[in-house]
C-alpha atoms as a PDB file:
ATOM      1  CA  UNK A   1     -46.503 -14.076 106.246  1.00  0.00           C
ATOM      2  CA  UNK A   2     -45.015 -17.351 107.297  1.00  0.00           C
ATOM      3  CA  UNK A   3     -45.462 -16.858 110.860  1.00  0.00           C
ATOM      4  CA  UNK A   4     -49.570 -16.049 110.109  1.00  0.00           C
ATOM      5  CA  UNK A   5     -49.302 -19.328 108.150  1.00  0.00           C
ATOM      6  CA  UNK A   6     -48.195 -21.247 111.526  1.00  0.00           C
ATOM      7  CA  UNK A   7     -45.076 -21.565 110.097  1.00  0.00           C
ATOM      8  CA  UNK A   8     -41.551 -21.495 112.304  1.00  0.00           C
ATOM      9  CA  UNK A   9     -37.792 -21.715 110.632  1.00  0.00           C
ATOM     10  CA  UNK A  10     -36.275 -25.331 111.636  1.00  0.00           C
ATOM     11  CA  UNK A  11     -33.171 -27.087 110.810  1.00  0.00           C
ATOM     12  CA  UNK A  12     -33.823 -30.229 109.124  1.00  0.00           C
ATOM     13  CA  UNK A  13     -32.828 -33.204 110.981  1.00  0.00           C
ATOM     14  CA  UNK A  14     -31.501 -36.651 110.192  1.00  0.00           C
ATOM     15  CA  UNK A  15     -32.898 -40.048 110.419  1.00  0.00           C
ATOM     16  CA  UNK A  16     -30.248 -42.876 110.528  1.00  0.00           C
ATOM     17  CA  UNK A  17     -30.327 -44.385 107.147  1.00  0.00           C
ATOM     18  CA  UNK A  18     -31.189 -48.104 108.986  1.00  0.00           C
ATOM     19  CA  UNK A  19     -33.146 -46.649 111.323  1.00  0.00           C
ATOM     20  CA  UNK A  20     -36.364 -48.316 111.939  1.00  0.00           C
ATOM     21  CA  UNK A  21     -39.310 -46.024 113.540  1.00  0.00           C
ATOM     22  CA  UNK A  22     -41.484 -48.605 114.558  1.00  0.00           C
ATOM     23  CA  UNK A  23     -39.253 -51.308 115.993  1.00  0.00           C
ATOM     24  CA  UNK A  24     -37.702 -48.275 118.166  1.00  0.00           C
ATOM     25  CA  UNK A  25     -41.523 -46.968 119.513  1.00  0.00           C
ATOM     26  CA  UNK A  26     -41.948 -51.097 120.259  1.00  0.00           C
ATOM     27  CA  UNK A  27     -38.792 -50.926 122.290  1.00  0.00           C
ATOM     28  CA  UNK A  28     -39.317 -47.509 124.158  1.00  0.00           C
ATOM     29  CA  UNK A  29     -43.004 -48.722 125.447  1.00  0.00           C
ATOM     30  CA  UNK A  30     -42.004 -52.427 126.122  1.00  0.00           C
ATOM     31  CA  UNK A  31     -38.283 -52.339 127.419  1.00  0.00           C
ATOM     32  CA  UNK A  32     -37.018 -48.836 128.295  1.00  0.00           C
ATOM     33  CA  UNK A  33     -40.482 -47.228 129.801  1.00  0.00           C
ATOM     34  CA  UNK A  34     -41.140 -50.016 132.232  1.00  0.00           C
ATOM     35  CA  UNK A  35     -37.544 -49.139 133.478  1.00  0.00           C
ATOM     36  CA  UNK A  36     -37.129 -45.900 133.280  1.00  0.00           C
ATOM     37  CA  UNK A  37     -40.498 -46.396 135.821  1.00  0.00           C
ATOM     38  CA  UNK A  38     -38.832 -48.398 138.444  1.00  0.00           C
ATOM     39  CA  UNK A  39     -35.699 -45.914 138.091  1.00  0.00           C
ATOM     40  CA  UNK A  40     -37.483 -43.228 138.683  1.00  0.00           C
ATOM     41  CA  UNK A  41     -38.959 -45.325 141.816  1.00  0.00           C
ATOM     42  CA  UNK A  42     -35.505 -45.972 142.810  1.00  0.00           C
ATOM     43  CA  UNK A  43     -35.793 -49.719 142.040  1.00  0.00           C
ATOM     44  CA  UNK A  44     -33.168 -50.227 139.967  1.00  0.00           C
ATOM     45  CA  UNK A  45     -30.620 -47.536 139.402  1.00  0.00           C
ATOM     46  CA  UNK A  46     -30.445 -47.522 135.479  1.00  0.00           C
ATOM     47  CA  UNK A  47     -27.307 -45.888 133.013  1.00  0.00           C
ATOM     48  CA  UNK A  48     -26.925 -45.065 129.405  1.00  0.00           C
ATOM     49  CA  UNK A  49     -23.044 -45.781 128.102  1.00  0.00           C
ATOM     50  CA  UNK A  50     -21.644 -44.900 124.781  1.00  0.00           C
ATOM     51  CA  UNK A  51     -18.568 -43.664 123.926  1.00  0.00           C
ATOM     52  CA  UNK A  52     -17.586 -40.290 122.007  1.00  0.00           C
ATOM     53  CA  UNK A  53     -14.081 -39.341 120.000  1.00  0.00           C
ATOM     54  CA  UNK A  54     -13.028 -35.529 120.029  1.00  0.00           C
ATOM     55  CA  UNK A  55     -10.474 -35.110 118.056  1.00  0.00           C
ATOM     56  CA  UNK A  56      -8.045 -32.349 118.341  1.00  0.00           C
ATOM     57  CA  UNK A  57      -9.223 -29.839 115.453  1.00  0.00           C
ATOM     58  CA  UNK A  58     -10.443 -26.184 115.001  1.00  0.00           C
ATOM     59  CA  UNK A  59     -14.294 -26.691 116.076  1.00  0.00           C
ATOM     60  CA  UNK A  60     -15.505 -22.980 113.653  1.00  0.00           C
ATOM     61  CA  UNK A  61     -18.002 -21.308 115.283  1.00  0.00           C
ATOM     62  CA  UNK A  62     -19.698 -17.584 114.382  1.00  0.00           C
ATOM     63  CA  UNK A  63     -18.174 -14.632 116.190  1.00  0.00           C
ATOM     64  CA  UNK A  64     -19.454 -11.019 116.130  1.00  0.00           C
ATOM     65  CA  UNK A  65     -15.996  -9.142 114.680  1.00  0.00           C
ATOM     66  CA  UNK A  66     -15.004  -6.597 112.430  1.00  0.00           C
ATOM     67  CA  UNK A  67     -12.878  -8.833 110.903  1.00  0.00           C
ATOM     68  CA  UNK A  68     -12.948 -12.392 109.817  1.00  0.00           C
ATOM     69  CA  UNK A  69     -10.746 -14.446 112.232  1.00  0.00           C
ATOM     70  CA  UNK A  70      -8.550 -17.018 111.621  1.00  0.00           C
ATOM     71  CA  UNK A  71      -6.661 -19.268 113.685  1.00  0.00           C
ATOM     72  CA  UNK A  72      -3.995 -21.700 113.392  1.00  0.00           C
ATOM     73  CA  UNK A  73      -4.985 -25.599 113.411  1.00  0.00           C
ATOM     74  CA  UNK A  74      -3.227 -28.652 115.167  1.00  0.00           C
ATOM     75  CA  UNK A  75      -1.512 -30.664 112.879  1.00  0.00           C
ATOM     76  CA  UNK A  76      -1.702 -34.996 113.264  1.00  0.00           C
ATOM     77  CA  UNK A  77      -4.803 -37.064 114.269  1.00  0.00           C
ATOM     78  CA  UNK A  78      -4.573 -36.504 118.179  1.00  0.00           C
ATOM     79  CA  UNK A  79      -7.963 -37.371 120.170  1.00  0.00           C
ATOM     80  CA  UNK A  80      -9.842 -38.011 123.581  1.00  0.00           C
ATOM     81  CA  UNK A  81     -11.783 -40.885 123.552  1.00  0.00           C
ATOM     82  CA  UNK A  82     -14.807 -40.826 126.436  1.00  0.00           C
ATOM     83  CA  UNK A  83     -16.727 -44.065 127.622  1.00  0.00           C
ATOM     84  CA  UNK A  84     -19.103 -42.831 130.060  1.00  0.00           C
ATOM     85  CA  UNK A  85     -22.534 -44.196 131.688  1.00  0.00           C
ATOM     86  CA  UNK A  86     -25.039 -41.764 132.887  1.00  0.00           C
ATOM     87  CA  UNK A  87     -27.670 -42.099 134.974  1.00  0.00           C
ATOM     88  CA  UNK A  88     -30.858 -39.710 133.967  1.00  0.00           C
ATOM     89  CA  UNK A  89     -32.741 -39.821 137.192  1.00  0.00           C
ATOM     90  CA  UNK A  90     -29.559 -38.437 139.152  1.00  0.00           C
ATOM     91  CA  UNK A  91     -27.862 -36.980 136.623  1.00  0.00           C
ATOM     92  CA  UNK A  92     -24.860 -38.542 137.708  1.00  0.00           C
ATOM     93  CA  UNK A  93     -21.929 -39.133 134.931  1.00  0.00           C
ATOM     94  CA  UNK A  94     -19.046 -41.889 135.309  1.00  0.00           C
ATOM     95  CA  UNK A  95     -16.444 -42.192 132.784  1.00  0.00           C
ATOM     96  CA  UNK A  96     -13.474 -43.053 131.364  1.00  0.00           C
ATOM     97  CA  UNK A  97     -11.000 -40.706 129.490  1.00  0.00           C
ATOM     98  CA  UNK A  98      -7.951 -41.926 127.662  1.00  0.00           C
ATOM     99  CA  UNK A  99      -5.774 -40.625 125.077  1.00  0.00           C
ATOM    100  CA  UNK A 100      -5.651 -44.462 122.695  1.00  0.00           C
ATOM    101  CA  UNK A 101      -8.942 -46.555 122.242  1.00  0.00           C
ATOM    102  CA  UNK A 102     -11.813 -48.131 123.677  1.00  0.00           C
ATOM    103  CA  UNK A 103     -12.152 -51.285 124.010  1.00  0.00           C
ATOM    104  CA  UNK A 104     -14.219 -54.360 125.175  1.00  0.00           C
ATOM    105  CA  UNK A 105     -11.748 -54.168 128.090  1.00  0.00           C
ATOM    106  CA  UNK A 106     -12.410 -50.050 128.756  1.00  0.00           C
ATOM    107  CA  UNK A 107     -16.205 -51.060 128.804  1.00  0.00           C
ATOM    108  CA  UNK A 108     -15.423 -53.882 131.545  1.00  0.00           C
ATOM    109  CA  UNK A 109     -13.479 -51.460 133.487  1.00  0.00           C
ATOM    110  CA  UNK A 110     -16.728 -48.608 133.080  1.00  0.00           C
ATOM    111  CA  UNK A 111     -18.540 -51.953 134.671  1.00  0.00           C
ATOM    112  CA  UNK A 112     -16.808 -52.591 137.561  1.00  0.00           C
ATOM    113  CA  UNK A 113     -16.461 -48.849 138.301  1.00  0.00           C
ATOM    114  CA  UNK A 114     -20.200 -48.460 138.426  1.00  0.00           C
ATOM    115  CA  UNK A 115     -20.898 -51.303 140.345  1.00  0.00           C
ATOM    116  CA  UNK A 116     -18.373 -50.627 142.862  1.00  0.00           C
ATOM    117  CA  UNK A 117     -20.127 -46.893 143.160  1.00  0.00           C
ATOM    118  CA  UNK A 118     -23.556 -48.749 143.639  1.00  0.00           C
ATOM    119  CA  UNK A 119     -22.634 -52.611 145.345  1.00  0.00           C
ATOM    120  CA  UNK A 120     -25.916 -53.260 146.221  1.00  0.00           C
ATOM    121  CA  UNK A 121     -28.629 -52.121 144.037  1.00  0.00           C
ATOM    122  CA  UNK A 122     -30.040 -53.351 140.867  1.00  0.00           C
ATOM    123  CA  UNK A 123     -28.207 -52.363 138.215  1.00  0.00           C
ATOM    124  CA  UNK A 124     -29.538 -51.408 134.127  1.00  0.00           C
ATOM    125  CA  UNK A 125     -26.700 -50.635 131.459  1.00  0.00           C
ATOM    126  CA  UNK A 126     -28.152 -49.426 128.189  1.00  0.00           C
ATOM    127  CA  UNK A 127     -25.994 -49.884 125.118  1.00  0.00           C
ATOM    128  CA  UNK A 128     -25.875 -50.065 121.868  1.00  0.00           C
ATOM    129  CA  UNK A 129     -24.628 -52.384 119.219  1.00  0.00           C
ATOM    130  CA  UNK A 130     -20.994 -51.347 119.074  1.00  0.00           C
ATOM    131  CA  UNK A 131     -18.806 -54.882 118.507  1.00  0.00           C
ATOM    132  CA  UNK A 132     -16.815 -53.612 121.705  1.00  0.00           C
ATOM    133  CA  UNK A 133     -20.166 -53.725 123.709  1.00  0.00           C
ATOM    134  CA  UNK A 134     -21.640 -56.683 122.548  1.00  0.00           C
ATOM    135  CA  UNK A 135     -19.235 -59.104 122.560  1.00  0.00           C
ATOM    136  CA  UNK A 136     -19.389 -62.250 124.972  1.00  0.00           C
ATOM    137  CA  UNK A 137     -16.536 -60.502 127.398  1.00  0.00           C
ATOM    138  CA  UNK A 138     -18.489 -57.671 128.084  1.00  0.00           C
ATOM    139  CA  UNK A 139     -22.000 -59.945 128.605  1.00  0.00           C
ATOM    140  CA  UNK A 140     -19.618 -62.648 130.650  1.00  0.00           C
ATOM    141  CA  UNK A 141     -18.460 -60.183 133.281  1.00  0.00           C
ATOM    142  CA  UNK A 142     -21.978 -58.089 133.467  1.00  0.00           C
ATOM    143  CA  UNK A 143     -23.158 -61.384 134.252  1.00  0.00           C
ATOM    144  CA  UNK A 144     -21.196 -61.939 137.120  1.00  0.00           C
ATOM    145  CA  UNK A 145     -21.219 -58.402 138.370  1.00  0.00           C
ATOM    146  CA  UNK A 146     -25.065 -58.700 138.362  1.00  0.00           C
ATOM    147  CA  UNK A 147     -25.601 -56.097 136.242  1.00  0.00           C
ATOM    148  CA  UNK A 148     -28.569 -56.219 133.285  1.00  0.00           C
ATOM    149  CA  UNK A 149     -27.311 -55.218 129.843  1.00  0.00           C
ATOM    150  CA  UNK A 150     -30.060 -53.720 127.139  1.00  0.00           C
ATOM    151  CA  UNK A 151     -28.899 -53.410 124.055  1.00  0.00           C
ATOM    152  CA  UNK A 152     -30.761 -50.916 121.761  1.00  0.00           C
ATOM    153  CA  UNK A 153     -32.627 -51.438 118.237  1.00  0.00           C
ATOM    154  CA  UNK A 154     -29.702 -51.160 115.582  1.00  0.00           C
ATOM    155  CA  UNK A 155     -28.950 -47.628 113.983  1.00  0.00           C
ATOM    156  CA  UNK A 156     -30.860 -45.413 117.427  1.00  0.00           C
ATOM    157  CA  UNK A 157     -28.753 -43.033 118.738  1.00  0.00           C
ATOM    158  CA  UNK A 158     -31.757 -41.171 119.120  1.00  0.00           C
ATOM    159  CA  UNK A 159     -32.722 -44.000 122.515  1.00  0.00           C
ATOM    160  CA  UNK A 160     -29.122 -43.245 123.868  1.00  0.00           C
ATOM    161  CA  UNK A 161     -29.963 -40.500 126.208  1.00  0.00           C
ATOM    162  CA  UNK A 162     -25.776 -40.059 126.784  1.00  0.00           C
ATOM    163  CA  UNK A 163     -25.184 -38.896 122.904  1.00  0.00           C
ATOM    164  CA  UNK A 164     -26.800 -35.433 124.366  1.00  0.00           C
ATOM    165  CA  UNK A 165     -23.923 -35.224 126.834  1.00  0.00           C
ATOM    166  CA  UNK A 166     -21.381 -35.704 123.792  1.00  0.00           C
ATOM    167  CA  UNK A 167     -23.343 -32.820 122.063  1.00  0.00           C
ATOM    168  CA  UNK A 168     -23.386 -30.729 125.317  1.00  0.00           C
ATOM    169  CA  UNK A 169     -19.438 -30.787 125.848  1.00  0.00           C
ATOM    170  CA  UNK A 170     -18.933 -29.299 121.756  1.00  0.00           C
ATOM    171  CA  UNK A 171     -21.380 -26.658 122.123  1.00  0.00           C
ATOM    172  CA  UNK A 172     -20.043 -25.934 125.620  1.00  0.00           C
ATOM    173  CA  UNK A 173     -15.966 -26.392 125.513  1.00  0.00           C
ATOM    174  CA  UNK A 174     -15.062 -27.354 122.209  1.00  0.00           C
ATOM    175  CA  UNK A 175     -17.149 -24.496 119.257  1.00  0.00           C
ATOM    176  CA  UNK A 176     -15.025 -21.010 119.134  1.00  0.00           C
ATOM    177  CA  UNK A 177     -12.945 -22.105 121.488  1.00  0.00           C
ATOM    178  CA  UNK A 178      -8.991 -22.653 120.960  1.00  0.00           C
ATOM    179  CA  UNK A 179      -6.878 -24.967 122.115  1.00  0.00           C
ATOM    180  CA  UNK A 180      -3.359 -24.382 121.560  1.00  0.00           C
ATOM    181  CA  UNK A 181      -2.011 -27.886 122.795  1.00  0.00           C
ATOM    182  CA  UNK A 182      -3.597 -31.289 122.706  1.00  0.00           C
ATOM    183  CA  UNK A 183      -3.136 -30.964 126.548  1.00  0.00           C
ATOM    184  CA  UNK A 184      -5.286 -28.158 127.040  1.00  0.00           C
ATOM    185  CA  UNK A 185      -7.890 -29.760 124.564  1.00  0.00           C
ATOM    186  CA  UNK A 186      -8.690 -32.766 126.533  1.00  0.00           C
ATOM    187  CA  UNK A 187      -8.569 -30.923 129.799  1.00  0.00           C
ATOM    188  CA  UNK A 188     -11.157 -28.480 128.068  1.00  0.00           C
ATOM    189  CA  UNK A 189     -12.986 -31.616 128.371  1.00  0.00           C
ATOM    190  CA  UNK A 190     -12.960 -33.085 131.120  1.00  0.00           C
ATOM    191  CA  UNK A 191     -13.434 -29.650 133.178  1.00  0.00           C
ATOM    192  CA  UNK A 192     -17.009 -29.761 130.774  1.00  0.00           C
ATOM    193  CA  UNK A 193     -17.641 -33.357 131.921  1.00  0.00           C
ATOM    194  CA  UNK A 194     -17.199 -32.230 135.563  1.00  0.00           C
ATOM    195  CA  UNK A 195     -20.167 -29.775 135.579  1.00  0.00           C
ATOM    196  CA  UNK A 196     -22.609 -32.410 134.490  1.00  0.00           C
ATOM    197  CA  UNK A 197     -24.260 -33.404 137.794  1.00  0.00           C
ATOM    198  CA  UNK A 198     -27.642 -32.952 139.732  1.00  0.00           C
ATOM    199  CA  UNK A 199     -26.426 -29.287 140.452  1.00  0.00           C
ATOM    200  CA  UNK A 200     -26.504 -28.260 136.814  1.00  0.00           C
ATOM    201  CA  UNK A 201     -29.392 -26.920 135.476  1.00  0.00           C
ATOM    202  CA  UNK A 202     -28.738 -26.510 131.977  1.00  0.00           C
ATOM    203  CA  UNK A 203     -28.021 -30.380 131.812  1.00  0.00           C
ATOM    204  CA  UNK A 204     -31.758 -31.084 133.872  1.00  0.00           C
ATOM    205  CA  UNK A 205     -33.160 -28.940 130.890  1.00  0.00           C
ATOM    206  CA  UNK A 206     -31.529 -31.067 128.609  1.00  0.00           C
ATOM    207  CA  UNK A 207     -31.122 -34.741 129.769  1.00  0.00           C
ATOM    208  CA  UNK A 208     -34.815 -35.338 130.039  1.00  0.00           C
ATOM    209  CA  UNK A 209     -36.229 -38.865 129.340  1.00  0.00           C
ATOM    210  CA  UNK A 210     -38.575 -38.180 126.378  1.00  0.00           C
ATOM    211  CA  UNK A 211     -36.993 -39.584 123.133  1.00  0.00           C
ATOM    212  CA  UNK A 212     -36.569 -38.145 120.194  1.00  0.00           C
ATOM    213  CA  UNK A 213     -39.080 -40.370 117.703  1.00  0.00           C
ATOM    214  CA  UNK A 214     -39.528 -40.187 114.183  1.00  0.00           C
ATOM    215  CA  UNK A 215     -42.810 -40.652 111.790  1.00  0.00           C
ATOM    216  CA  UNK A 216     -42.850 -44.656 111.209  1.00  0.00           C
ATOM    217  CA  UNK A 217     -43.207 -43.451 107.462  1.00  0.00           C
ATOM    218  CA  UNK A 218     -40.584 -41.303 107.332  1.00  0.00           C
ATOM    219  CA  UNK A 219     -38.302 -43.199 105.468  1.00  0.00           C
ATOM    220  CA  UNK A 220     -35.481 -42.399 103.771  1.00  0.00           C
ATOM    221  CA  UNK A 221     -36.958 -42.048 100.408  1.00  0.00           C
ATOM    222  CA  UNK A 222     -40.196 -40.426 101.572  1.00  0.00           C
ATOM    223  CA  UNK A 223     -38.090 -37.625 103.279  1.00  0.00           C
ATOM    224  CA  UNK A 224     -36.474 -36.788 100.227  1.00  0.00           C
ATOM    225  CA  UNK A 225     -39.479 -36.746  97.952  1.00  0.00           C
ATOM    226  CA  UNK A 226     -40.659 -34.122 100.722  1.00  0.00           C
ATOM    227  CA  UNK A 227     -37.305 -32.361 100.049  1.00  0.00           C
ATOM    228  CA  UNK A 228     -37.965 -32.110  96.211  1.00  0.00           C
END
């Protein structure tokens, strides 16, 4: 009956609770389209940066059995931090993986490593509003590497084409999986990192550049009156 009513089972999603639809539609037609255009035109070569924290856990996932399965989890607080910039029209991935934190200094370093992989074209970085990101050292040095930072609206993960790479690696490496050492978990990882490249389907499929918008009155209070 629901499916002759046009009807289709969906998980609900999330709007950030700052999250402002119609600033972020203003900034995908004005800043990031014109762009993404000359990227695509190979123009300007143009990379999305964030960084993700995995930390060493049990990830549960659903497994067909005849018996519910348990297993053992790590003990502490150990994780793999991942600063990476990727590039959507070549689906190229550059990163840095370390076992203690990011910093304004691990974003520099992501810099210069991209601009020594690319030392003559022009170069985009798309961020977002971490303090670590935007803070004068980071715009200082982008300056003088020649490189053009764009910061995104506040609260839009949703712009920040990379987050889907971060998703990617859990559903790949990281959900049913197990990880007896701390060891083994981060090189889970980074193996999963290595496959995303031009070669990979699955991440063409997925890393395309149409972004995920929400209804400019879906606030958070209309959304749960619809919930009601």
């Amino acid at each position: 009956m629901m499916h002759k009513m046009g009807l289709k089972p969906m998980r609900v999603g999330s709007i950030p609770a700052k999250a402002n639809p119609a600033e972020q539609e203003s900034y995908v037609k004005e800043e990031l389209e014109p762009k993404i255009s000359e990227a695509k035109a190979g123009k300007r070569k143009m990379m999305y940066v964030d960084a993700t924290h995995y930390i060493w856990q049990v990830y549960i996932g659903v497994l067909w059995s005849v018996a519910r399965i348990f297993v053992p989890g790590p003990s502490g607080r150990e994780r793999v931090n991942v600063l990476g910039a990727y590039d959507a029209v070549s689906h190229e991935l550059i990163k840095i993986v370390n076992r203690t934190y990011i910093t304004s200094g691990t974003v520099i370093e992501l810099m210069e490593k991209v601009r020594a992989m690319n030392p003559s074209v022009l170069l985009t970085m798309v961020m977002d509003n971490t303090r670590y990101q935007r803070c004068q050292a980071v715009m200082d040095r982008a300056s003088e590497l020649g490189i053009d930072l764009m910061y995104l609206p506040t609260y839009s993960p949703n712009l920040n084409l990379i987050e889907r790479i971060w998703k990617y690696v859990k559903r790949k490496c990281l959900y049913s999986k197990y990880h007896k050492t701390a060891k083994e978990f981060e090189e889970a990882i980074v193996e999963c990192l290595g496959t995303v490249n031009g070669q990979n389907d699955e991440i063409k499929k997925l890393m395309t550049l149409k972004f995920q918008m929400f209804p400019k009155d879906q606030t958070q209070e209309a959304a749960m009156k619809k919930l009601a």
